[in-house]
N, C-alpha and C. Protein backbone atom coordinates (compact mmCIF):
# COMPACT_ATOMS: atom_id res chain seq x y z
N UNK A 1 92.38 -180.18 259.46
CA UNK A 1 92.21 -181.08 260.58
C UNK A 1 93.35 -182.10 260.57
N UNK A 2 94.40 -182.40 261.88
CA UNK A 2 95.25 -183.06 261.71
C UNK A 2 94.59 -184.93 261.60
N UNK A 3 95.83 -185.31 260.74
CA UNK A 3 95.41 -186.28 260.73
C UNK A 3 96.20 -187.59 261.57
N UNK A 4 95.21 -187.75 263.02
CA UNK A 4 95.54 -188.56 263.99
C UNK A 4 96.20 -189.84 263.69
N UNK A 5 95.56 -190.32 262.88
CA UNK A 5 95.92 -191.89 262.76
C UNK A 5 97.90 -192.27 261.99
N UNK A 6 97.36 -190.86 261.18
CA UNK A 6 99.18 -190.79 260.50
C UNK A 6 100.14 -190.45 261.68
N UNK A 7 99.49 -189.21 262.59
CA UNK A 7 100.59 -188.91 263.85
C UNK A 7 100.53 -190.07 264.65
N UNK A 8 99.85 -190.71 265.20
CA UNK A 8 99.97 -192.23 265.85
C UNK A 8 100.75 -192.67 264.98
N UNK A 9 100.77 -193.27 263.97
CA UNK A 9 101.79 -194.30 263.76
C UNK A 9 102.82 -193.70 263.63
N UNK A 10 103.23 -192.32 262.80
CA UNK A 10 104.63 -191.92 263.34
C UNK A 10 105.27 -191.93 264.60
N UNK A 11 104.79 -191.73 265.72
CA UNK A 11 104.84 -192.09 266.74
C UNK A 11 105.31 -193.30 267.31
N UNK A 12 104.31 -194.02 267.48
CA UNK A 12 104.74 -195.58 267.00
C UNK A 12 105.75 -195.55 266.69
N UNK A 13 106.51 -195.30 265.56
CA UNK A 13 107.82 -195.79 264.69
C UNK A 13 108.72 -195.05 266.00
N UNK A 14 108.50 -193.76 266.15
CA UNK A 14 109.54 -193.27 266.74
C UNK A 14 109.71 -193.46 268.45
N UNK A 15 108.88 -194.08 268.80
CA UNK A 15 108.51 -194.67 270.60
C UNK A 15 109.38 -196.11 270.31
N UNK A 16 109.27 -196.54 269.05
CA UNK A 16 109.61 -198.05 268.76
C UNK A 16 111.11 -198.06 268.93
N UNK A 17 111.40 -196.73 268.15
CA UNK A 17 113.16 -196.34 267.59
C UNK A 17 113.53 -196.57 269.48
N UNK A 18 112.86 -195.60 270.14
CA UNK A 18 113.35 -194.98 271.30
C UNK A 18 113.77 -196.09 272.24
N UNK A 19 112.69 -197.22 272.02
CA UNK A 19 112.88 -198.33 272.86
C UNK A 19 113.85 -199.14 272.86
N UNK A 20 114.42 -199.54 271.23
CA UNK A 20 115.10 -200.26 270.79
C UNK A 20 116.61 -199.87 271.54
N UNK A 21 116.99 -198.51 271.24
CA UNK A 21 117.81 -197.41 271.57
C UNK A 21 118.31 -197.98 273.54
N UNK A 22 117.17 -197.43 274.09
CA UNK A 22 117.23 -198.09 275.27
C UNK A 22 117.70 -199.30 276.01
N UNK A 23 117.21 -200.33 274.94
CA UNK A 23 117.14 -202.04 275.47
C UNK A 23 118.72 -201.75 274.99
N UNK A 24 118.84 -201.40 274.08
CA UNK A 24 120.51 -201.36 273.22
C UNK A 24 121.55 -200.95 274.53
N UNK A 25 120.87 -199.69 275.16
CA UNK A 25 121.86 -199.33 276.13
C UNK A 25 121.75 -199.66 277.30
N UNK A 26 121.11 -200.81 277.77
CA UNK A 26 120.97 -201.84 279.14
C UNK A 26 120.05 -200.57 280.35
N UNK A 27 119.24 -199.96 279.63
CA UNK A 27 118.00 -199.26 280.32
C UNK A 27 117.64 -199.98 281.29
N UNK A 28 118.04 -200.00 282.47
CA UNK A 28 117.11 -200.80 283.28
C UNK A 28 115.56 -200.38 284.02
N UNK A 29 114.46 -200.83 282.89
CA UNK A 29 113.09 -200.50 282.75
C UNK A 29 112.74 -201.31 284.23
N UNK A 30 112.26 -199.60 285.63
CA UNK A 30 111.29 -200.45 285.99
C UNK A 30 110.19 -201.49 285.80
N UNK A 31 109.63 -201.65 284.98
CA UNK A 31 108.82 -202.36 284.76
C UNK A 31 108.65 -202.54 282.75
N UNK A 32 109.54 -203.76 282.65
CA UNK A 32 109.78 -203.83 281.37
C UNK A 32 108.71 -204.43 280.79
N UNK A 33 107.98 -205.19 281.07
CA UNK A 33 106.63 -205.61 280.69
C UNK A 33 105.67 -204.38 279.83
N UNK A 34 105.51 -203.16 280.66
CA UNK A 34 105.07 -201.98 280.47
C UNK A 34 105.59 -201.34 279.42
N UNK A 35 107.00 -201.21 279.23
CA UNK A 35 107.55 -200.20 278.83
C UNK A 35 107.29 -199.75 277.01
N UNK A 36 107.15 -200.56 276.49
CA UNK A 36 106.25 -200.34 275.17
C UNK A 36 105.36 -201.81 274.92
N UNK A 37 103.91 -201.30 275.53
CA UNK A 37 103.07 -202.67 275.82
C UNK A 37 102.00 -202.08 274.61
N UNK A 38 102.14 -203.29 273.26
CA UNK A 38 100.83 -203.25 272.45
C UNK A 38 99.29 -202.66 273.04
N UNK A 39 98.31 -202.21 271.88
CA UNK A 39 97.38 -201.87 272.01
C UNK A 39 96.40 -202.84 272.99
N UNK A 40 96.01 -203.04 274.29
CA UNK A 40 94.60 -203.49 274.66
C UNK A 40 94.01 -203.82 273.30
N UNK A 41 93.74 -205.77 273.55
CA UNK A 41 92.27 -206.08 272.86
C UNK A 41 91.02 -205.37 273.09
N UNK A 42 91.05 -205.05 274.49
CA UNK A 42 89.61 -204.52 274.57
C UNK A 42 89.36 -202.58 274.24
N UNK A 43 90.67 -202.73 273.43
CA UNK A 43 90.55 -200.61 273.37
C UNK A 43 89.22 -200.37 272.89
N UNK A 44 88.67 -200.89 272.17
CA UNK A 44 87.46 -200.91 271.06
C UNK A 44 86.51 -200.46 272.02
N UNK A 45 86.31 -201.87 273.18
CA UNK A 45 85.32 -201.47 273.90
C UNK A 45 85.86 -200.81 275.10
N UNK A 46 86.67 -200.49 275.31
CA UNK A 46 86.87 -199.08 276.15
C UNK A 46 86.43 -197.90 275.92
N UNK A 47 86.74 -197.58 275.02
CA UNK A 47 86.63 -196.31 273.79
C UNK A 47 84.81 -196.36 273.69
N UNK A 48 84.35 -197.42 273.36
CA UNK A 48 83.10 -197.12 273.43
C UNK A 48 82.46 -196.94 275.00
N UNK A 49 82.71 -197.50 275.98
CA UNK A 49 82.34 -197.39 277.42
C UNK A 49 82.52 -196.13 277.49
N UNK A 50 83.68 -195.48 277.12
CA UNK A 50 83.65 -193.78 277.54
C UNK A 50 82.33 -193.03 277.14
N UNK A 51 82.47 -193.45 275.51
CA UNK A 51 81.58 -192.49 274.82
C UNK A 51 80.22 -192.99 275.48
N UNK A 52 79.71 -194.16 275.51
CA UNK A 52 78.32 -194.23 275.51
C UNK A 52 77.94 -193.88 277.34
N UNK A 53 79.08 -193.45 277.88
CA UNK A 53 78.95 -192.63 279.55
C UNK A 53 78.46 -191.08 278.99
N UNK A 54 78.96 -190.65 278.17
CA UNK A 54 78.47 -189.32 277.60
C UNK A 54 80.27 -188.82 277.61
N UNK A 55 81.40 -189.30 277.65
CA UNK A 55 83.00 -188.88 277.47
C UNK A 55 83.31 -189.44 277.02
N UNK A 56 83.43 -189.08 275.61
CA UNK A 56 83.85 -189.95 274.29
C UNK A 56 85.61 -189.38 274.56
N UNK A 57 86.50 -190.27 274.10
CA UNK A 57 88.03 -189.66 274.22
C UNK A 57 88.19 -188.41 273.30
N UNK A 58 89.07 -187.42 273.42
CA UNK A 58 89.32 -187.03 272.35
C UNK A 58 90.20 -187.74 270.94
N UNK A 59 90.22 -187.65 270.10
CA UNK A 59 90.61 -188.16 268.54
C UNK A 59 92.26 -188.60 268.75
N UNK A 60 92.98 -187.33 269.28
CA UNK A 60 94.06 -188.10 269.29
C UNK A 60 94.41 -189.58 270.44
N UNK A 61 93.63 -188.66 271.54
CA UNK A 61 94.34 -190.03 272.50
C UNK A 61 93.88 -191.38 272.19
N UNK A 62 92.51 -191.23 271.57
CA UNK A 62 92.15 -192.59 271.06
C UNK A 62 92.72 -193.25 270.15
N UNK A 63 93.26 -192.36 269.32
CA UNK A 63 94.17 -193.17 268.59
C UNK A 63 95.55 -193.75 268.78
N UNK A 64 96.20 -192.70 269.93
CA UNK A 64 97.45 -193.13 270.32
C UNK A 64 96.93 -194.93 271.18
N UNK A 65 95.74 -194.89 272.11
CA UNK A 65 95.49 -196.72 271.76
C UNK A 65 95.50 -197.07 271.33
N UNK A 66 94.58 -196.85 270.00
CA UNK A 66 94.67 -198.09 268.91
C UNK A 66 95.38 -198.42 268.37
N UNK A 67 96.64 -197.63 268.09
CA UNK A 67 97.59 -197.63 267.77
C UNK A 67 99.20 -198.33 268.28
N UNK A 68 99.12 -197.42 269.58
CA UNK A 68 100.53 -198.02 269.99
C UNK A 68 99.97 -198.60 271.24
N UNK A 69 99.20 -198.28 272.04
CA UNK A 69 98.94 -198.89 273.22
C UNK A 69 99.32 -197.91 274.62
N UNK A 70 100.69 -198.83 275.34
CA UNK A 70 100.68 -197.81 276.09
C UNK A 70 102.28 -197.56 276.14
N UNK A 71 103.23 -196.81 276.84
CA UNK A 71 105.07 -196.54 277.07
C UNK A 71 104.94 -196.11 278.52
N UNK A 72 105.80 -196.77 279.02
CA UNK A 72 106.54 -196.69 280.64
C UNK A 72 107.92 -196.60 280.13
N UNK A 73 108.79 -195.60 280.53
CA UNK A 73 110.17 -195.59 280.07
C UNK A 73 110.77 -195.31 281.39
N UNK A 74 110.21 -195.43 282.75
CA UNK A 74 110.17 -195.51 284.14
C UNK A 74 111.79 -196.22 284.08
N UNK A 75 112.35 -195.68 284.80
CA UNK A 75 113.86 -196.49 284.82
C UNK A 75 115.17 -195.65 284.69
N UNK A 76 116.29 -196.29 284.30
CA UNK A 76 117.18 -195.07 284.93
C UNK A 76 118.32 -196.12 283.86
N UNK A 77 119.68 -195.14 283.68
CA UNK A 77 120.57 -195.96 283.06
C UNK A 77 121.75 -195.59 283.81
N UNK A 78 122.96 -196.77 283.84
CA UNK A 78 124.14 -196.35 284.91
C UNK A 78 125.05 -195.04 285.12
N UNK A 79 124.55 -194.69 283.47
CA UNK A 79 125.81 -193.66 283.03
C UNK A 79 124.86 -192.21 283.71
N UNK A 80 123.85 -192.08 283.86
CA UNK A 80 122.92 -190.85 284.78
C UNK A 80 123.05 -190.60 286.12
N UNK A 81 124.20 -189.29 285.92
CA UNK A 81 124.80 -188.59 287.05
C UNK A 81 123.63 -187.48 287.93
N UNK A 82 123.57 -187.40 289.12
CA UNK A 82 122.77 -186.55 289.26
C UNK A 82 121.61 -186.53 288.72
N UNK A 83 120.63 -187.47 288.29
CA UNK A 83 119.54 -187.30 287.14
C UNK A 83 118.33 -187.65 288.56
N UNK A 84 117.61 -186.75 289.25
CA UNK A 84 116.64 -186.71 289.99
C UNK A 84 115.60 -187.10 289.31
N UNK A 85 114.95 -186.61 288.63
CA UNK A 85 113.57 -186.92 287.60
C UNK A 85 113.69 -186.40 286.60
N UNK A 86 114.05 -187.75 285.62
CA UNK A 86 114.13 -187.88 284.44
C UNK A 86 112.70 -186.88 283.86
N UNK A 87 111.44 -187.83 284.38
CA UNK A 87 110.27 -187.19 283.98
C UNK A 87 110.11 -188.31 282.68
N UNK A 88 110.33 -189.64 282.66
CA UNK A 88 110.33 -190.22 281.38
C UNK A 88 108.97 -190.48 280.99
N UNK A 89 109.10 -190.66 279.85
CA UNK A 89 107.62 -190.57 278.86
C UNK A 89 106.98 -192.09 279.60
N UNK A 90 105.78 -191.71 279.51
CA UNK A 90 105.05 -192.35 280.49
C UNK A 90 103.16 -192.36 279.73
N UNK A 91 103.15 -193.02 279.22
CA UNK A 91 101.59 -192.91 278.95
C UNK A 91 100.46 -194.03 279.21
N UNK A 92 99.80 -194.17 280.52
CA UNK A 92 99.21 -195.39 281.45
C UNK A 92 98.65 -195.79 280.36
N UNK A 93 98.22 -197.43 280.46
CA UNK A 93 97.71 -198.32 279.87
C UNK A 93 95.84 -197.67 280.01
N UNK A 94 95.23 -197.58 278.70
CA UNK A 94 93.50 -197.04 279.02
C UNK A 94 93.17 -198.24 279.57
N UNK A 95 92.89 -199.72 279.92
CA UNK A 95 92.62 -200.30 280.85
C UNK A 95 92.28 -199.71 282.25
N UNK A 96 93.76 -198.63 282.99
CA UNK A 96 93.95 -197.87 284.11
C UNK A 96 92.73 -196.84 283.96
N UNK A 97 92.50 -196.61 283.13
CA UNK A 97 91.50 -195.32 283.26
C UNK A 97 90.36 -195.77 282.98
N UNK A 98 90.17 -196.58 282.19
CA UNK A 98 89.12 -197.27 282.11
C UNK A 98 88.34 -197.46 283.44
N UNK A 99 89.39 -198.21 284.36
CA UNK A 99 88.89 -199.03 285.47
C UNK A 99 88.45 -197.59 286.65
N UNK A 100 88.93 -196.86 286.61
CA UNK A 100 88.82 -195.36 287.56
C UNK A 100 87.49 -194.92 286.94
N UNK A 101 87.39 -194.61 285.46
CA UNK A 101 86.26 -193.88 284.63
C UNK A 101 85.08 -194.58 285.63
N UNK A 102 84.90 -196.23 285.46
CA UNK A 102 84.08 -197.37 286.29
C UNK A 102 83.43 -197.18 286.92
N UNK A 103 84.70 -197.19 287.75
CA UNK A 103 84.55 -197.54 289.43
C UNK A 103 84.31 -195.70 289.96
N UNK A 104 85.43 -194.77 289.83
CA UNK A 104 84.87 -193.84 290.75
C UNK A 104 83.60 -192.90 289.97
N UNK A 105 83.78 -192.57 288.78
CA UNK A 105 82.80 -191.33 287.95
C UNK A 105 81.38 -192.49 287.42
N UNK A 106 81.15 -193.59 286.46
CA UNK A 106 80.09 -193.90 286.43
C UNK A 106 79.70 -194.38 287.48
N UNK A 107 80.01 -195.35 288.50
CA UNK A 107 79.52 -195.79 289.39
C UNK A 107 78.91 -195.36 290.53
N UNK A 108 79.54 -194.05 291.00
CA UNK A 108 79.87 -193.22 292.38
C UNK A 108 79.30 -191.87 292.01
N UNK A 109 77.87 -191.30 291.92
CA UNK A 109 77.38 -190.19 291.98
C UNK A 109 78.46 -188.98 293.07
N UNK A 110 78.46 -189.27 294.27
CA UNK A 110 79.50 -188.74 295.03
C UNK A 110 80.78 -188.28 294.48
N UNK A 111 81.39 -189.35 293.85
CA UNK A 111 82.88 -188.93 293.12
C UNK A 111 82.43 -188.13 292.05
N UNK A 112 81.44 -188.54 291.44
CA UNK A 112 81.44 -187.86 289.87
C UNK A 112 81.61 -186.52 290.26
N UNK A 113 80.45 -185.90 291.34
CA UNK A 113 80.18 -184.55 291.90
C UNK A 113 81.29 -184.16 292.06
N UNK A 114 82.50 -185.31 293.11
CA UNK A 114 83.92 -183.77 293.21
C UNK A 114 84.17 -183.85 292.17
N UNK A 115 84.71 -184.39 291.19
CA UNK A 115 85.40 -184.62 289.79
C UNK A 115 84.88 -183.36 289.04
N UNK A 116 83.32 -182.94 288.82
CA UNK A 116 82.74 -182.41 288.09
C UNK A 116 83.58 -180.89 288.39
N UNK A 117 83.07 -180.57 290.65
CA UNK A 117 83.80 -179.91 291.02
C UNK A 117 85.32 -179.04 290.91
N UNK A 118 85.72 -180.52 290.73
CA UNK A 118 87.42 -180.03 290.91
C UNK A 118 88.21 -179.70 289.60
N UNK A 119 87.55 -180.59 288.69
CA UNK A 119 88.30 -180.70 287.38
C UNK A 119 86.93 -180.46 286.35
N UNK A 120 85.77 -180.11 286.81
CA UNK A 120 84.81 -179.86 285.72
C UNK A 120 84.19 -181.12 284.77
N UNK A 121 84.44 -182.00 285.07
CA UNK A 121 84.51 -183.28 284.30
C UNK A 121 85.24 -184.28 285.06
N UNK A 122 85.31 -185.89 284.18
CA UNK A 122 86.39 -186.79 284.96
C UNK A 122 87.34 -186.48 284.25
N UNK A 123 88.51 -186.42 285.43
CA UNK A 123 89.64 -186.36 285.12
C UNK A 123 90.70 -187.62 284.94
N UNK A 124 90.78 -187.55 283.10
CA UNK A 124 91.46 -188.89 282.51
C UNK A 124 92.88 -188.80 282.55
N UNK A 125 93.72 -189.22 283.77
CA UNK A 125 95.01 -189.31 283.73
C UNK A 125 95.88 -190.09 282.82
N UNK A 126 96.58 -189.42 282.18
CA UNK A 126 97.34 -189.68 280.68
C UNK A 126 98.67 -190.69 281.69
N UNK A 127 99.28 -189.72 282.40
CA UNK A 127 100.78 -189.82 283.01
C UNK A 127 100.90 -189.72 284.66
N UNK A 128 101.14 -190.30 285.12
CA UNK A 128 101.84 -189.89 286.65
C UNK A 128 102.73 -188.86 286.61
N UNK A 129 103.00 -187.94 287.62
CA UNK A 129 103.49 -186.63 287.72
C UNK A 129 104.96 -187.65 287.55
N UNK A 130 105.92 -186.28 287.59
CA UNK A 130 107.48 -186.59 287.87
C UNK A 130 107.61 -186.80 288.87
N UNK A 131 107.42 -187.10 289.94
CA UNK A 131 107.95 -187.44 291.22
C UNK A 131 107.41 -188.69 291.34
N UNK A 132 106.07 -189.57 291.14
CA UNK A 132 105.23 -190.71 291.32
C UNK A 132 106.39 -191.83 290.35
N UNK A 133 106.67 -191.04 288.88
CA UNK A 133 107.62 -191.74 288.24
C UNK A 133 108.86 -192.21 288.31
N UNK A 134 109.06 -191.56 290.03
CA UNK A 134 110.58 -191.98 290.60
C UNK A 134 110.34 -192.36 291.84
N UNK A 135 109.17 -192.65 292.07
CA UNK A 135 108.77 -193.60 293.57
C UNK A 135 108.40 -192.72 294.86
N UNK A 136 108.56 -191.18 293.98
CA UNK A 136 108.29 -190.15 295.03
C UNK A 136 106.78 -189.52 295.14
N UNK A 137 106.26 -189.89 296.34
CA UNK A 137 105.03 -189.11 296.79
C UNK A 137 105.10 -187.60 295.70
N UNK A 138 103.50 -187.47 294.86
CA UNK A 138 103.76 -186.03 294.15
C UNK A 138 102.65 -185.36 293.78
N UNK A 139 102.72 -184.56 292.75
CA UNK A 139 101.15 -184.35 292.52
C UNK A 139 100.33 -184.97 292.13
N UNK A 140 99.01 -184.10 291.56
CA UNK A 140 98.40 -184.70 290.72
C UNK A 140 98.92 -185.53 289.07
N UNK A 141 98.22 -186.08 288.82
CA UNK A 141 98.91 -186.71 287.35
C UNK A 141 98.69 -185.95 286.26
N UNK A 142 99.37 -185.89 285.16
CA UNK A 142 99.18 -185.30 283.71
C UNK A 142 97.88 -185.75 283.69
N UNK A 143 97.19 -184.95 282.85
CA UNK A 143 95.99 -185.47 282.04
C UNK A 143 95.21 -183.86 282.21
N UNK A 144 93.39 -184.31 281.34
CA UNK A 144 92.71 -183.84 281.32
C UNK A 144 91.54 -183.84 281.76
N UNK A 145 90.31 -182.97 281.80
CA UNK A 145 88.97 -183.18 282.02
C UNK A 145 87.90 -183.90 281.04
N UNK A 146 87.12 -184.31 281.47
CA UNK A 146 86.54 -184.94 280.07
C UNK A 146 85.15 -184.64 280.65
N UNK A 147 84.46 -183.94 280.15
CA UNK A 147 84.06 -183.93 278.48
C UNK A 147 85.35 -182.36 277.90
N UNK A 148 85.45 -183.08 276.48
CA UNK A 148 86.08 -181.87 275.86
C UNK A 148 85.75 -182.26 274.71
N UNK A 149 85.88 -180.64 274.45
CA UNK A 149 85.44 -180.48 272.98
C UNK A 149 86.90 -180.61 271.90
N UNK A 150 88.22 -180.56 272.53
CA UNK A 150 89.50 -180.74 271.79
C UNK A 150 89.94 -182.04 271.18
N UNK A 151 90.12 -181.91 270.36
CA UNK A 151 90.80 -183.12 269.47
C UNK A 151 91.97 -183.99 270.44
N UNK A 152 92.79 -182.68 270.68
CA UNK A 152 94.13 -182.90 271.12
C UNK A 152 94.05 -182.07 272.36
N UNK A 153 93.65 -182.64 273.38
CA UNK A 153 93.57 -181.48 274.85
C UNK A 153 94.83 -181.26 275.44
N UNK A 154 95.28 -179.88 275.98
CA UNK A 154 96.16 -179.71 276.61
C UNK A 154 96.22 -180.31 278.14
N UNK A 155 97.12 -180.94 278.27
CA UNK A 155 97.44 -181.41 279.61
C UNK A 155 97.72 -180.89 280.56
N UNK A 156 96.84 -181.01 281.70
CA UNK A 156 97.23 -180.07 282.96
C UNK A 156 98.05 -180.56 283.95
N UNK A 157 98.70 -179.81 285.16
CA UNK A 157 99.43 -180.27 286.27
C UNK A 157 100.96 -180.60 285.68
N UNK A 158 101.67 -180.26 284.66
CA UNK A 158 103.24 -180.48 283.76
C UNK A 158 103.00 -179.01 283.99
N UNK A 159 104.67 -179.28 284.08
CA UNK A 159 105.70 -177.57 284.38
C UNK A 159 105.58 -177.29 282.66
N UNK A 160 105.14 -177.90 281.64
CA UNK A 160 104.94 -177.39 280.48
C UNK A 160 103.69 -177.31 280.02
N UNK A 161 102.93 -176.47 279.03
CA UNK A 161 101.61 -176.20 278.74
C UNK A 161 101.36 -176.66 277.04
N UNK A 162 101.05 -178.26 277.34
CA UNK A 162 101.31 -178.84 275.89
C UNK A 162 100.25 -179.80 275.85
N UNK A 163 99.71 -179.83 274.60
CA UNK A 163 99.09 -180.26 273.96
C UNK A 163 99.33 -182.07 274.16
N UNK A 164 98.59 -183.83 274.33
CA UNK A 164 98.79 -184.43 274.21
C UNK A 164 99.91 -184.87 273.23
N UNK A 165 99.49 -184.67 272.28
CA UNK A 165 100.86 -185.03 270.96
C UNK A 165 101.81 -184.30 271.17
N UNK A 166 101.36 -183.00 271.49
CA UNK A 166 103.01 -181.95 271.65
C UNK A 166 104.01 -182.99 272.78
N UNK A 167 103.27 -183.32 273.82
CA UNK A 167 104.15 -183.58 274.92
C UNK A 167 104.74 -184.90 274.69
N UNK A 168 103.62 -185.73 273.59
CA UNK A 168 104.72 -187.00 273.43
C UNK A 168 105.84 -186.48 272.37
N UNK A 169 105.61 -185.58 271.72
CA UNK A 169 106.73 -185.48 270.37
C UNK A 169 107.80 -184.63 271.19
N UNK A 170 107.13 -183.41 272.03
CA UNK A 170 108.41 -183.27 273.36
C UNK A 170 109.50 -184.23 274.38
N UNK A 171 108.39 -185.16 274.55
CA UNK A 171 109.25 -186.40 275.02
C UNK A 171 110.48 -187.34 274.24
N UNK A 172 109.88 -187.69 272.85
CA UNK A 172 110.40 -188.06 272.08
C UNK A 172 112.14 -187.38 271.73
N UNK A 173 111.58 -186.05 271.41
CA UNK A 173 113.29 -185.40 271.29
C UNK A 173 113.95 -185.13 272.08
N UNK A 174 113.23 -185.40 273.47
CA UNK A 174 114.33 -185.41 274.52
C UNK A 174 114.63 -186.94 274.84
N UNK A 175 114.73 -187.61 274.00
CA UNK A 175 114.83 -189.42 273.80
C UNK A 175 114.30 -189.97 274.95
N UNK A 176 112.80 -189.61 275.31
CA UNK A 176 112.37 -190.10 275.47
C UNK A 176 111.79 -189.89 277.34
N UNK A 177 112.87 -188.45 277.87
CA UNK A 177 112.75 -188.24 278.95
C UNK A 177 112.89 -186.51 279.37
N UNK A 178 111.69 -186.09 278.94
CA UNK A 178 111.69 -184.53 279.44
C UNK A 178 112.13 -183.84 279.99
N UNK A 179 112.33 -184.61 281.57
CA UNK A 179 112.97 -183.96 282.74
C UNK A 179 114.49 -183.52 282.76
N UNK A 180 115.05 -184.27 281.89
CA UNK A 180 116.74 -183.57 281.28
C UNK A 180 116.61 -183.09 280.13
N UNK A 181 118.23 -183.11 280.20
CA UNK A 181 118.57 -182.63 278.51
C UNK A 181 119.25 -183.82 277.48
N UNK A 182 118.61 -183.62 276.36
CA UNK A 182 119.13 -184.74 275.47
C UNK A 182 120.46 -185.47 275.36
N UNK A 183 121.70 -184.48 275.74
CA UNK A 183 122.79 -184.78 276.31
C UNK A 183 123.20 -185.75 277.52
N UNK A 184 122.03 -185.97 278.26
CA UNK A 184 122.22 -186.15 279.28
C UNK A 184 121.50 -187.62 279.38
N UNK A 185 120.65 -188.04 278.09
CA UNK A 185 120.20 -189.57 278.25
C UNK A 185 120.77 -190.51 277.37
N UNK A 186 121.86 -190.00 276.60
CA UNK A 186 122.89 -191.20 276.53
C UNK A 186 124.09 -191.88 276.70
């Protein structure tokens, strides 16, 4: 059984490296506030609001909260020729999902029903698609259904078929932006 809490903080270290890297090379972070924002005080009781709805998180993503919180790497640098969608690592603040879990699935019998419908469960958006991340009208967002029985659920609606951790440690070696090539983000 992997052990979450060690891959979070490696993570951590290496989201930390990525950022530093960035600020170093005058990244201009849509929204720099975001872009590596500490864990939510209230993850604790987020994490429990899911579970005691009957959608406990799975193991890793809960830990990637408690841990690092959340990364917006939303933004662009001067030297990116031609770079349409980066696709940069992007993982919403659980506050955001929190407040959706709320408002549309506990609150809204109606929503829960399409949700159950459409996605079998509520669907906990991890990421905004690549196009939303460049201001462009797009699909649906990364993420999953919940309830799951996976530790580490694969993420649906990405042109890749990866696992939560896969796709941040995918992100990661592409420094930090999927949608190119590593060559191409510094």
């Amino acid at each position: 059984m992997p052990d979450f809490s060690q891959i979070a903080y490696r993570i951590k270290r290496e989201v930390g490296k990525l950022y530093s890297n960035l600020k170093g090379a005058d990244f201009d972070f849509t929204y720099p506030d975001e872009a590596f924002a500490p864990p939510d005080i209230r993850t604790e009781e987020y994490l429990s609001y899911f579970a005691l709805n009957g959608c406990p998180l799975p193991r890793a993503i809960a830990e990637f909260y408690r841990q690092i919180g959340s990364v917006n790497f939303c933004g662009s640098l001067p030297t990116w020729n031609d770079v349409d969608y980066p696709d940069p690592l992007n993982v919403m603040p659980l506050q955001v999902s929190f407040e959706w879990f709320r408002d549309e699935y506990v609150a809204s019998p109606e929503q829960q029903k399409m949700y159950v419908k459409t996605y079998g469960g509520f669907y906990f958006r991890v990421s905004p698609d690549l196009y939303h991340k460049q201001g462009v009208s797009g699909g649906d967002a990364y993420g999953f259904a919940l309830l799951t029985t996976e530790e580490d659920p694969v993420l649906m609606h990405m042109q890749w078929k990866l696992r939560f951790i896969e796709y941040v440690d995918f992100a990661i070696l592409r420094g930090g932006f999927p949608g190119i090539s590593p060559k191409e983000t510094a």
